[in-house]
Protein backbone atom coordinates (compact mmCIF):
# COMPACT_ATOMS: atom_id res chain seq x y z
CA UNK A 1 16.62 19.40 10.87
CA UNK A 2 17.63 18.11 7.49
CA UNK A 3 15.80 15.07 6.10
CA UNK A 4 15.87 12.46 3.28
CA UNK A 5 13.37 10.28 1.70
CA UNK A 6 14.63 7.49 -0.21
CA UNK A 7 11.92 5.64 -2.67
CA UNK A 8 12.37 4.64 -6.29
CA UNK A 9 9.82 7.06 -7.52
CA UNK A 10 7.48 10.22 -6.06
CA UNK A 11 4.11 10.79 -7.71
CA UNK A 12 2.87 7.11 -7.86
CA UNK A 13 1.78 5.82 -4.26
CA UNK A 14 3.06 9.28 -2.79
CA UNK A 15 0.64 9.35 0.45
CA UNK A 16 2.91 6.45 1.70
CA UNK A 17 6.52 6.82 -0.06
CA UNK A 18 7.81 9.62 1.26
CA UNK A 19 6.99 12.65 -1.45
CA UNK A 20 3.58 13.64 0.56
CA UNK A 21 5.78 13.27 3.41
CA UNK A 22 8.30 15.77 2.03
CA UNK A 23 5.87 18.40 0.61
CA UNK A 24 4.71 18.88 4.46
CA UNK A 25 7.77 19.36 6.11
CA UNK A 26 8.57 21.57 3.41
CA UNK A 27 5.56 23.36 4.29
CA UNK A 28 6.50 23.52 8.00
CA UNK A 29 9.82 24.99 6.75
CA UNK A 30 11.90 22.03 7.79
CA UNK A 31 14.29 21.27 5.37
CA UNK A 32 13.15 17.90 3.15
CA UNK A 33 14.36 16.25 0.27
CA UNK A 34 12.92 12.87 -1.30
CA UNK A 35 15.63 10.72 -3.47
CA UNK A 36 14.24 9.06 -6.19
CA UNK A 37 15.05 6.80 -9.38
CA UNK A 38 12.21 7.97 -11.25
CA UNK A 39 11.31 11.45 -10.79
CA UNK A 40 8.21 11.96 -12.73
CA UNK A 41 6.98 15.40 -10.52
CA UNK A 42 8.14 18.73 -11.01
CA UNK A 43 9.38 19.60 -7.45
CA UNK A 44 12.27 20.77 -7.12
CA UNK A 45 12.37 19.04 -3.92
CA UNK A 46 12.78 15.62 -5.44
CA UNK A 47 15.96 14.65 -6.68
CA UNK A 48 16.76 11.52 -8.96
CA UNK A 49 19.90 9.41 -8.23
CA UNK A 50 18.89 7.34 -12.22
CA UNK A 51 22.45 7.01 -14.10
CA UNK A 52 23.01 9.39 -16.56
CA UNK A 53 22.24 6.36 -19.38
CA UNK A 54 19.53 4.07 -18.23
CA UNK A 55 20.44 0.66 -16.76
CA UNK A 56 18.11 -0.29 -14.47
CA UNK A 57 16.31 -2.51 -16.70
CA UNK A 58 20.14 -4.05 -17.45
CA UNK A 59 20.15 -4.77 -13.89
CA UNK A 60 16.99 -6.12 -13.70
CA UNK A 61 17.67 -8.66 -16.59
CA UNK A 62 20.41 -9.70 -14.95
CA UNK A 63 18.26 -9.84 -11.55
CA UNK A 64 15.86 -11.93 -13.25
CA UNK A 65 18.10 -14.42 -15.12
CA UNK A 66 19.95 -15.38 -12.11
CA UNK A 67 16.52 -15.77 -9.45
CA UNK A 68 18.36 -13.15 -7.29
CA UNK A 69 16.32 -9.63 -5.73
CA UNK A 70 18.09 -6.21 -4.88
CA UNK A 71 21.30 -7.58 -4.94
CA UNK A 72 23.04 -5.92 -7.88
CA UNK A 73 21.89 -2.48 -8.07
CA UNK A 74 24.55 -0.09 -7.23
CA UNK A 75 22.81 3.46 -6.77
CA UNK A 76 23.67 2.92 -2.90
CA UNK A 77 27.44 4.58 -3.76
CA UNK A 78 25.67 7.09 -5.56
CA UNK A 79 23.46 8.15 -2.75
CA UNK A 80 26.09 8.43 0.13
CA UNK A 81 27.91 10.58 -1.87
CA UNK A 82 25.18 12.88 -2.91
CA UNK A 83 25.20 16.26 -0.96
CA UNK A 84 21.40 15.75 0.28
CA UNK A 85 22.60 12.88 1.75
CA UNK A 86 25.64 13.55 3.54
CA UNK A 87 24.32 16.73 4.87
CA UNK A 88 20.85 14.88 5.97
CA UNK A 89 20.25 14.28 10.10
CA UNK A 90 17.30 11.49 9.51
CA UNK A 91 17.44 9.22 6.33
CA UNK A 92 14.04 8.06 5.64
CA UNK A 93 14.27 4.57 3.41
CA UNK A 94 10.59 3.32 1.82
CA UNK A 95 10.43 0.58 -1.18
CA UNK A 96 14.05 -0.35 -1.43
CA UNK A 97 13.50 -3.65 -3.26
CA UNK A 98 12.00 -1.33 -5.82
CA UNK A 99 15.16 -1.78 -8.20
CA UNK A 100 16.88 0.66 -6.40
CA UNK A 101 19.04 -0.71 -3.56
CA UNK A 102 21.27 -3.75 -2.68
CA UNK A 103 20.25 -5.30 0.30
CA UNK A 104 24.20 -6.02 0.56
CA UNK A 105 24.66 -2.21 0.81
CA UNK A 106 21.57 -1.21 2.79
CA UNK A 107 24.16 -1.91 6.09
CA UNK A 108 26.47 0.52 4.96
CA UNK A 109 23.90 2.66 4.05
CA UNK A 110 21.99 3.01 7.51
CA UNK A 111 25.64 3.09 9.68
CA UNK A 112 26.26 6.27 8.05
CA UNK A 113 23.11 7.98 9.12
CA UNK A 114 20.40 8.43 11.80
CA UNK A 115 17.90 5.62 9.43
CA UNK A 116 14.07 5.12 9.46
CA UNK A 117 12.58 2.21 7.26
CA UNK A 118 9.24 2.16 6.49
CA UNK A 119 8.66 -1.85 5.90
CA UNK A 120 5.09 -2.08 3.21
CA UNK A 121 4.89 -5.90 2.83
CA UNK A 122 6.19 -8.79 4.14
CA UNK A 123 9.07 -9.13 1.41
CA UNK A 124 12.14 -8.56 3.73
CA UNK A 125 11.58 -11.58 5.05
CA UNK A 126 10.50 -14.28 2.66
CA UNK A 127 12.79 -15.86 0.25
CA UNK A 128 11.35 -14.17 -2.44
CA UNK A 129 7.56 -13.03 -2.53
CA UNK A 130 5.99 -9.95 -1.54
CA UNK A 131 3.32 -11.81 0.57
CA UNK A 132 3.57 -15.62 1.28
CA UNK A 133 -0.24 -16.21 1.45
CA UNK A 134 -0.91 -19.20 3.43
CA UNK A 135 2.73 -20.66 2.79
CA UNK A 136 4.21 -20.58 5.97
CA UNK A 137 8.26 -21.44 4.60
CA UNK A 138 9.20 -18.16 5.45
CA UNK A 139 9.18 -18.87 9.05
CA UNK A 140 11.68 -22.15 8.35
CA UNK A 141 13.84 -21.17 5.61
CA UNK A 142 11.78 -21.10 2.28
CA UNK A 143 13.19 -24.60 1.45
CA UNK A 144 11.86 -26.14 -1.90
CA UNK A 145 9.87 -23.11 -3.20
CA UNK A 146 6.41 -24.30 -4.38
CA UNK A 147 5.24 -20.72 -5.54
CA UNK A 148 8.10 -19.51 -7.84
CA UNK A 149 5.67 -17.85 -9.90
CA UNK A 150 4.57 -15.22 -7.07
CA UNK A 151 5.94 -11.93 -7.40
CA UNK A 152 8.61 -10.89 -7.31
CA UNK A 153 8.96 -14.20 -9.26
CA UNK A 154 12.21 -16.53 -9.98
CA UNK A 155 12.79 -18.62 -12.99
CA UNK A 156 14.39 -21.40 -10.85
CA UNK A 157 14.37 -21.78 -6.99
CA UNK A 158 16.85 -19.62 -5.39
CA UNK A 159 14.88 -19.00 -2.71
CA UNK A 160 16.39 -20.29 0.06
CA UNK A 161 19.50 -18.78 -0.33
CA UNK A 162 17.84 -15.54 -0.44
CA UNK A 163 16.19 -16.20 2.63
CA UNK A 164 19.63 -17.15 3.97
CA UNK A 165 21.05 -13.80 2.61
CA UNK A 166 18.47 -11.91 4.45
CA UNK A 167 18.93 -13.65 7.78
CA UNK A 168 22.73 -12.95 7.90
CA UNK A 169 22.17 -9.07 6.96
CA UNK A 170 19.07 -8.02 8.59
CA UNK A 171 19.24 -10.51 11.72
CA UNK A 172 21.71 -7.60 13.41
CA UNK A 173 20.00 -4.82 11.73
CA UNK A 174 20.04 -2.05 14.30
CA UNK A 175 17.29 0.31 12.88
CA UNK A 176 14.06 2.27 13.36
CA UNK A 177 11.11 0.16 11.68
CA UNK A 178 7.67 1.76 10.94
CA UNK A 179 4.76 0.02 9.99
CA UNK A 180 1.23 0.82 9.17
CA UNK A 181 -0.25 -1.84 11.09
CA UNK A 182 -0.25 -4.44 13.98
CA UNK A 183 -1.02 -7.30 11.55
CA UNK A 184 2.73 -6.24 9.67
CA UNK A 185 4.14 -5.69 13.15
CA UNK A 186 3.55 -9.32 14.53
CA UNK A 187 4.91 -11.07 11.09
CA UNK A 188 7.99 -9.54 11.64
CA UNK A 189 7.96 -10.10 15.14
CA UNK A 190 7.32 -13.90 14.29
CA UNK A 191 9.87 -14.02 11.93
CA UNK A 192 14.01 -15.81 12.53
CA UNK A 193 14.82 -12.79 9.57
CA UNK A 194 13.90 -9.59 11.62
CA UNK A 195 13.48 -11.11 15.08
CA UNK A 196 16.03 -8.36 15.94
CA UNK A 197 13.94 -5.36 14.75
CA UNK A 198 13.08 -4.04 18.48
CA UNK A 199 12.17 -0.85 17.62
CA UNK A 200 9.28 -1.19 15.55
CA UNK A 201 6.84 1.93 15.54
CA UNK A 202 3.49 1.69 14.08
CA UNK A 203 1.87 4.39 12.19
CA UNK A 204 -0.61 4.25 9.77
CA UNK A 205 -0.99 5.82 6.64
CA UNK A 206 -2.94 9.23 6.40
CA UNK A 207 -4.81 11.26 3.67
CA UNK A 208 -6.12 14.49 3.21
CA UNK A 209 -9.65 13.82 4.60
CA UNK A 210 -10.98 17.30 3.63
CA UNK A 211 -10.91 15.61 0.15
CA UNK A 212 -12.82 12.95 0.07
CA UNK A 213 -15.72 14.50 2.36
CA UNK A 214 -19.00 13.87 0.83
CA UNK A 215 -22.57 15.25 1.04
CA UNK A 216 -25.26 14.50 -0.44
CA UNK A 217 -24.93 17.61 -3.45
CA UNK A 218 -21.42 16.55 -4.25
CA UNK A 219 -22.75 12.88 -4.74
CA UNK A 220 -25.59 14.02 -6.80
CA UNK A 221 -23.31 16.30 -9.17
CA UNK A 222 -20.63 13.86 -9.39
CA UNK A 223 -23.62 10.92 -11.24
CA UNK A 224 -24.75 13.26 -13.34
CA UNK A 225 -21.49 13.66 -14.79
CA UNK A 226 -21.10 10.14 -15.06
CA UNK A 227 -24.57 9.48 -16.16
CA UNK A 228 -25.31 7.27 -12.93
CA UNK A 229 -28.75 7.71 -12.13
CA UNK A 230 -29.47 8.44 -8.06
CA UNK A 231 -31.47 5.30 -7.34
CA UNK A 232 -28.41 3.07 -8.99
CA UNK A 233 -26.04 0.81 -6.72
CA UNK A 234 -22.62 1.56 -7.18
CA UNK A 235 -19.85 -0.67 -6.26
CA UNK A 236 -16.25 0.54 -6.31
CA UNK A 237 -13.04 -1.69 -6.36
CA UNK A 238 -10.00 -1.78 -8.07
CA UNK A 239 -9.53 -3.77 -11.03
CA UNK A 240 -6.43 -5.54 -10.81
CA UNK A 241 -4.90 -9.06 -12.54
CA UNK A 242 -2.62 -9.59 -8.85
CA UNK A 243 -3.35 -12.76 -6.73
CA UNK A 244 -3.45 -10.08 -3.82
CA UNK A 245 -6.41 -7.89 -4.96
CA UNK A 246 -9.43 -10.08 -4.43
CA UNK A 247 -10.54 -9.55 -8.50
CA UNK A 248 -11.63 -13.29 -8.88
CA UNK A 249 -13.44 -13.43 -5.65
CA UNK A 250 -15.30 -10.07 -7.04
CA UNK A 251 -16.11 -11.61 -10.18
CA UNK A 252 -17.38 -15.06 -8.31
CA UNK A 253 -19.35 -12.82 -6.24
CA UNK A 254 -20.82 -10.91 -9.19
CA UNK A 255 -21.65 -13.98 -11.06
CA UNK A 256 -23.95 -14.94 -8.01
CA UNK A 257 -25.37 -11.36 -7.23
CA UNK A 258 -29.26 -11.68 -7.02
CA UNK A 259 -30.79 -8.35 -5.97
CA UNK A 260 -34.03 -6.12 -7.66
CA UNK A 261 -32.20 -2.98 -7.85
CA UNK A 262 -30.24 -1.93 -10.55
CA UNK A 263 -26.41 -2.15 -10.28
CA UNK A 264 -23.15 -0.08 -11.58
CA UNK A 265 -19.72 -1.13 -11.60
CA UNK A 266 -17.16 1.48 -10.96
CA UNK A 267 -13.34 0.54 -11.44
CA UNK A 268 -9.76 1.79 -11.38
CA UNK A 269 -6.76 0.18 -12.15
CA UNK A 270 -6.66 -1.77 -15.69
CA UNK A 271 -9.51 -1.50 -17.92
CA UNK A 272 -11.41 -4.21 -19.65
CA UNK A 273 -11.29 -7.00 -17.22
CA UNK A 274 -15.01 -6.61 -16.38
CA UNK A 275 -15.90 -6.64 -19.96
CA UNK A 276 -18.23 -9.95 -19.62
CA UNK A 277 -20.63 -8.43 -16.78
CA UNK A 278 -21.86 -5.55 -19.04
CA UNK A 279 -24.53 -6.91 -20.27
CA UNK A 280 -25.71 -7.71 -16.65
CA UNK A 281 -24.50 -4.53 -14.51
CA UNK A 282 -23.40 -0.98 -16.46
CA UNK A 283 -19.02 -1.19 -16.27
CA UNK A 284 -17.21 2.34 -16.26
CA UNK A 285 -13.85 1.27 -15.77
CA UNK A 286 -11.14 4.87 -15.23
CA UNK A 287 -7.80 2.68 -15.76
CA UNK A 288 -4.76 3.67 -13.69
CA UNK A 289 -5.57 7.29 -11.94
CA UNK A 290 -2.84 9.13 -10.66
CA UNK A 291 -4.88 12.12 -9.39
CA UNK A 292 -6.55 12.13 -5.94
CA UNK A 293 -9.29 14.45 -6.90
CA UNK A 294 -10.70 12.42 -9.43
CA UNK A 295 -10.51 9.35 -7.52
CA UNK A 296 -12.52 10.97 -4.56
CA UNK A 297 -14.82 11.73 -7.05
CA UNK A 298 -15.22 8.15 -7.67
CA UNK A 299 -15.92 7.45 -3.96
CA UNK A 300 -18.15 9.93 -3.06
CA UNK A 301 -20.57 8.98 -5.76
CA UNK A 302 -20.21 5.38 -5.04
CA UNK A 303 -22.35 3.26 -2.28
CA UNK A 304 -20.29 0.43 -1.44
CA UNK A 305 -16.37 -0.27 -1.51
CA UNK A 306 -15.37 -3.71 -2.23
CA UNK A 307 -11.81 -4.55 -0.87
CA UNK A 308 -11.25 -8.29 -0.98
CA UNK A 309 -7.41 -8.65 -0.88
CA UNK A 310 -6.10 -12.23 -0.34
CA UNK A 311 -3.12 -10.24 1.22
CA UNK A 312 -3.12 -6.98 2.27
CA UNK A 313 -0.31 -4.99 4.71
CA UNK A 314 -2.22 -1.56 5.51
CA UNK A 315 -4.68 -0.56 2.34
CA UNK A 316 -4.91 2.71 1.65
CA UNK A 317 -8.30 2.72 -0.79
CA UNK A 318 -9.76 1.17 2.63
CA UNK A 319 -9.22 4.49 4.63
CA UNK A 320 -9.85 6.51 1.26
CA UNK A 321 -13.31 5.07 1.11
CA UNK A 322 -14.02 4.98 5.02
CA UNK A 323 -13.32 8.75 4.65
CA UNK A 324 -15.55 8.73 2.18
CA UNK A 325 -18.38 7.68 4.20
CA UNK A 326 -19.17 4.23 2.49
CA UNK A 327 -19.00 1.38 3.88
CA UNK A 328 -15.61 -1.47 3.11
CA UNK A 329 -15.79 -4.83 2.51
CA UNK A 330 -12.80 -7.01 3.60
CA UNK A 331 -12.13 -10.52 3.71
CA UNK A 332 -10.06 -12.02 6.91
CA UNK A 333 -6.67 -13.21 6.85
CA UNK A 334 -4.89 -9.68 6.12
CA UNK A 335 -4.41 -6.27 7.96
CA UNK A 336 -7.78 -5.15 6.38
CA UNK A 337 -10.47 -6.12 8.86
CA UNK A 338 -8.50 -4.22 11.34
CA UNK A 339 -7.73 -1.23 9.85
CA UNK A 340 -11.28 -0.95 9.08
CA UNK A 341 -12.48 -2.14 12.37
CA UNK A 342 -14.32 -4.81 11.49
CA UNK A 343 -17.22 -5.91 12.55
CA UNK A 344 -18.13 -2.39 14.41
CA UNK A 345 -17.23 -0.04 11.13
CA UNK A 346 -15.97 -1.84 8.32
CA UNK A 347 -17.78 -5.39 6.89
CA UNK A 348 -15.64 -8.94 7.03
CA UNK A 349 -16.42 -11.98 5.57
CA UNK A 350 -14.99 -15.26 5.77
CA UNK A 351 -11.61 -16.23 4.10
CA UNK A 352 -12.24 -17.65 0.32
CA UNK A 353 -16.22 -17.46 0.87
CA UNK A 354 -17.80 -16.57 -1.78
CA UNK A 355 -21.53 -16.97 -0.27
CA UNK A 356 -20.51 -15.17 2.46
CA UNK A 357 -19.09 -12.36 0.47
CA UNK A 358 -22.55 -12.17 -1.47
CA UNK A 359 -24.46 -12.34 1.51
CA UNK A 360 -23.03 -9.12 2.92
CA UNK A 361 -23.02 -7.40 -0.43
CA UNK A 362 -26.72 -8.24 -1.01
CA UNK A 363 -27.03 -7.14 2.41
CA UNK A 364 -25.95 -3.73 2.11
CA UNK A 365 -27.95 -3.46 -1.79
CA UNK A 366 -30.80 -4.03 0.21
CA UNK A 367 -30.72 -1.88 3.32
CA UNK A 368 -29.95 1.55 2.55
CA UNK A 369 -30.40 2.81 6.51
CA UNK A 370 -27.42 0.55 7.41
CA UNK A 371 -25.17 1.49 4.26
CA UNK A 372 -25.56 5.37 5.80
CA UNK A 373 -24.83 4.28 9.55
CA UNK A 374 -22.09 1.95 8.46
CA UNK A 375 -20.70 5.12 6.42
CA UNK A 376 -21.30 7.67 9.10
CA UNK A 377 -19.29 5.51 11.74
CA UNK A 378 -16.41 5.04 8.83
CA UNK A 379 -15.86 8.81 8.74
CA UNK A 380 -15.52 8.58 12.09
CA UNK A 381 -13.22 6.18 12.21
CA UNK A 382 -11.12 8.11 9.41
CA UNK A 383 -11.03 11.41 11.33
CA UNK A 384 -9.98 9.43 14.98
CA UNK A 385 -6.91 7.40 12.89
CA UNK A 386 -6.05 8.54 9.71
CA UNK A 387 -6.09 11.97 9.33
CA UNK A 388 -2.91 12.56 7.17
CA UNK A 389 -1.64 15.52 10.06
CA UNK A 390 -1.78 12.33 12.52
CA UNK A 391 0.58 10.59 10.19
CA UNK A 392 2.58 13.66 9.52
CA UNK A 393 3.29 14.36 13.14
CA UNK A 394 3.65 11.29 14.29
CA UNK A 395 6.72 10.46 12.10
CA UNK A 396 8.18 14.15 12.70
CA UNK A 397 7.61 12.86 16.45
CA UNK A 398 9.67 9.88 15.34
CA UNK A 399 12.79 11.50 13.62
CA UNK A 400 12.88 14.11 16.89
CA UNK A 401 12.94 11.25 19.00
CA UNK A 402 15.86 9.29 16.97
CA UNK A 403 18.03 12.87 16.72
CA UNK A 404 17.54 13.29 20.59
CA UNK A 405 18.77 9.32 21.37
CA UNK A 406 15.54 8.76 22.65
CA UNK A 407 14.64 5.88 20.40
């Protein structure tokens, strides 16, 4: 068996775009290759389809001027005619509206080949954002856009016709869909764009949960490094400017933390944005981390993970942590309280409440019995569904089926 991934890069995000994917076949000795723009690994496994001279960001200029998405790229005629391609029996497709692909090729692209798409977020079919919120236009048409500025944003509304544009190509789209979870499952179910998507598999996301297993030692030698002392509160979360990561609602709920023990602040993504809470909690913010070790080092010495995204299609730092054996907490409204099984394992709190989200903080601070419960049963609950092997063989499962005509 010969099989492609197709994302437009490998390193970044590469437990769900295809390169972990593609180092464990490889393993196996079944024959992978991932296709990339951006090839920023060393593997000589990963192949980049980038132009010889740069253009992408022509394209995207061009993208951006005229409030169209993935419609001008061309590196679809460069990948049927590479040799990994046409020799490939399963054609695994990830982010394609990652400047890569034109949705008006994508047809061609999947009638040539046996095709899996792996669908993140709910982009495919909205007129132009990644995740509509609580705008429900998708489901009509995305007539008179009243969030232009969401990503991926549009300098005038064009939306509609891009809605339109997806209907007529994907409403007939005969394809293998995988998704990480029942919440993305039923919006495209609901949806007139991808209505037609009847084989729709979900499998969630896995990691390597030998990694991020903590005891007590490893926690202990991990906050002396960081000068944490033992008896100190650490909350987790990721740092990030995006509507969809919850920040604001973490600083709200910072601003009316009241608890007697001392508190630190542990962050990754971009650094600084915490800057005004250090003279009331200790900030270590680790910018953008690319390597997994050091962010399971960040888990295991932390006590609580803080996960509030306002729109969320899997979440992968949810499992990360659960593995981790802290307790999450999610807000409703998004894939999140689910994957963490909330209430039993993971923590929920009502959509856009603030009290409620300090409540349950300040109710973990303050009972360290239930933070260790909560995190035993979220280890659990990591080793039963997201053991990266689970994900592993259940998408080699997948491809077998699609070779045999099964699916």
């Amino acid at each position: 068996m010969k099989i492609i991934q197709i994302n437009n890069t490998d390193l970044p995000g590469a437990r769900f775009n295809g390169y972990n994917l593609q180092k464990n076949f490889n393993s196996r000795g079944i024959n992978t290759k991932q296709l990339v723009y951006e090839k920023l690994s060393n593997d000589e496994n990963v192949i980049t389809f980038s132009d010889s001279v740069n253009t992408s960001d022509i394209y995207r200029e061009f993208e951006n001027k005229y409030s169209i998405k993935s419609i001008v790229f061309p590196y679809a005629h460069k990948i049927m005619n590479m040799r990994e391609f046409l020799d490939a029996d399963i054609v695994h497709y990830h982010l394609i509206h990652n400047y890569i692909l034109s949705i008006l090729d994508f047809p061609k692209l999947v009638s040539l080949k046996k095709s899996v798409w792996t669908i993140h977020d709910p982009w495919v079919f909205t007129g132009h954002c990644i995740y509509p919120m609580n705008c429900k236009k998708y489901l009509s048409g995305c007539i008179d856009c009243e969030h232009l500025d969401r990503n991926f944003s549009m300098l005038r509304d064009n939306a509609a016709d891009m809605w339109e544009l997806k209907k007529k190509i994907f409403n007939s789209f005969d394809i293998d869909i995988v998704v990480a979870s029942k919440w993305m499952k039923n919006l495209i179910n609901e949806s007139p764009i991808t209505q037609s998507f009847k084989r729709i598999h979900i499998i969630p996301f896995g990691i390597n949960l030998d990694k991020y297993k903590v005891d007590d030692n490893r926690k202990a030698k991990i906050r002396k490094k960081l000068g944490i002392p033992q008896d100190e509160i650490v909350l987790f979360f990721r740092a990030d400017r995006s509507a969809y990561k919850g920040l604001d609602l973490i600083k709200e709920m910072l601003d009316r933390l009241n608890v007697n023990k001392r508190v630190a602040l542990l962050t990754v993504g971009e650094a600084g944005l915490l800057n005004r809470y250090r003279l009331k909690y200790k900030v270590i913010d680790f910018g953008w981390l690319n390597n997994e070790d050091e962010i399971a080092d960040l888990y295991a010495c932390s006590d609580i993970f803080l996960m509030p995204s306002t729109a969320e299609a899997f979440g992968v730092m949810a499992i990360e942590a659960m593995a981790s054996s802290i307790p999450v907490i999610v807000m409703e409204g998004t894939a999140l309280p689910d994957v963490v099984n909330a209430p039993q394992c993971g923590i929920v709190f009502s959509k856009n409440n603030v009290g409620d989200f300090v409540s349950k903080v300040e109710w973990l601070i303050n009972n360290a019995e239930e933070r260790l419960n909560r995190g035993k049963l979220c280890r659990v609950l990591a080793e039963e569904r997201y053991d990266e092997n689970q994900y592993f063989d259940a998408m080699l499962d997948l491809y077998k089926d699609i070779i045999r005509g099964s699916k």
